[in-house]
Protein backbone atom coordinates (compact mmCIF):
# COMPACT_ATOMS: atom_id res chain seq x y z
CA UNK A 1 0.00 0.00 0.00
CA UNK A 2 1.56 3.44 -0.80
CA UNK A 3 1.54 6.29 1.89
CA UNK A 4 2.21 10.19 1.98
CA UNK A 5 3.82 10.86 5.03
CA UNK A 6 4.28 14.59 5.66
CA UNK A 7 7.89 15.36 7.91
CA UNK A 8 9.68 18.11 9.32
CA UNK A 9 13.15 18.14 10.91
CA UNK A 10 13.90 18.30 14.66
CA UNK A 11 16.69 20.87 14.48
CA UNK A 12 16.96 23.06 11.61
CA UNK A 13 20.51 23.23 11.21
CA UNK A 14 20.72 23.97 7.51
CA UNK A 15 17.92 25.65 5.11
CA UNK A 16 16.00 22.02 4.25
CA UNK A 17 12.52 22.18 4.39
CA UNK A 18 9.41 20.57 5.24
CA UNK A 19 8.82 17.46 2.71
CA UNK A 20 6.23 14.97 1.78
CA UNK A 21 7.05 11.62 0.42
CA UNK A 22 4.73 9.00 -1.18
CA UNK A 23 6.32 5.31 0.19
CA UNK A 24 4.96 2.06 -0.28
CA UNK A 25 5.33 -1.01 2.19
CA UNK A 26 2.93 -3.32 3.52
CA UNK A 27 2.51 -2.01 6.48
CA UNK A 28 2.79 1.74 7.70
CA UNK A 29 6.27 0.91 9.37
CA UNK A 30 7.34 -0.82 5.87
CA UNK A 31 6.47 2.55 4.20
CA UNK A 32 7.76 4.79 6.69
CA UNK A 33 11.67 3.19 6.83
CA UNK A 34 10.75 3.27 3.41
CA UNK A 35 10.18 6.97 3.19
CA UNK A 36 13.25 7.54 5.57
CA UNK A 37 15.71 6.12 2.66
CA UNK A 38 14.04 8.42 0.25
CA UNK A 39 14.33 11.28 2.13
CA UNK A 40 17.72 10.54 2.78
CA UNK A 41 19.00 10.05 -0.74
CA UNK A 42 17.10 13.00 -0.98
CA UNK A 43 18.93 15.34 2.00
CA UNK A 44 22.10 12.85 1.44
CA UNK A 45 24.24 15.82 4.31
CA UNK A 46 21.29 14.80 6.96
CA UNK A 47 23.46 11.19 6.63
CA UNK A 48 26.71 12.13 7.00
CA UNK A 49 29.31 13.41 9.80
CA UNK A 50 29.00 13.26 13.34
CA UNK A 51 25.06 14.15 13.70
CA UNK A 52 23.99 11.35 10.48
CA UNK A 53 20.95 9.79 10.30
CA UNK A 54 19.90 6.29 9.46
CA UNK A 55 17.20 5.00 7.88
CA UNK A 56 16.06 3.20 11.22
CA UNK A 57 17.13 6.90 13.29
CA UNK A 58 16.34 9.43 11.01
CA UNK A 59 11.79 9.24 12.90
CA UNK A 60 12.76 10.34 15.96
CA UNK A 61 16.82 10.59 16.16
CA UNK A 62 18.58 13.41 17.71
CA UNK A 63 18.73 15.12 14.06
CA UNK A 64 16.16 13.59 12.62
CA UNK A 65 12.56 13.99 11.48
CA UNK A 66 9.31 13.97 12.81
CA UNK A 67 6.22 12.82 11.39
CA UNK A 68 3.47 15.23 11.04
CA UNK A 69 0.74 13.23 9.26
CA UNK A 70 0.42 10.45 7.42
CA UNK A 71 -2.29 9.30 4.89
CA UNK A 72 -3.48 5.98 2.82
CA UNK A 73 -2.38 6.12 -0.35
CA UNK A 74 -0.71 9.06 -2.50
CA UNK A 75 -1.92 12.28 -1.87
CA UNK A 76 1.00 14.12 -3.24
CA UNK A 77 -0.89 15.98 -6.17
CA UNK A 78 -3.26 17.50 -3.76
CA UNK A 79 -1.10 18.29 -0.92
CA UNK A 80 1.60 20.38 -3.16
CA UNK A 81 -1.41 22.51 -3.57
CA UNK A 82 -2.28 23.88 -0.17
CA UNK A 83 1.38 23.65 1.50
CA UNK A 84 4.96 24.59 1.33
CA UNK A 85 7.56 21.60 1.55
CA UNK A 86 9.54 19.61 -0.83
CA UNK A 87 7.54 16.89 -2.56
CA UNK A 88 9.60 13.70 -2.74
CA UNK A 89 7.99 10.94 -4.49
């Protein structure tokens, strides 16, 4: 099943923004470490050096990201609409 989970960052220690990223997994923790490589490959600095993030650290670690909603299915065409954060699908 495909998700859009909605994230910001902990600490805002550089200029990235708010994202969005459509992830599929069979469950909602499948998608979700899913989403967490994407976003990764995506913010590839948030993984490296002394404060880097995993895929299984980056929800919830010191420097990582938070989830602020998640949804069934991908909702990415109508939430670039309303918001402003980076759209990674």
């Amino acid at each position: 099943m495909k998700y859009t989970i909605i994230g910001d960052w902990y600490e805002v220690l550089d200029m990235a923004s708010p994202f969005a990223v459509v992830a599929e997994g069979g469950t909602f923790e499948e998608a979700r470490e899913n989403a967490a490589t994407a976003v990764l490959e995506r913010f590839p600095y948030r993984a490296e050096g002394e404060d880097a993030e995993t895929p299984e650290t980056l929800w919830g670690g010191d420097h990582g990201a938070y989830v602020v909603a998640a949804f069934e299915g991908d909702l990415s065409a109508q939430a670039v609409d309303g918001a402003s954060f980076e759209l990674i699908a």
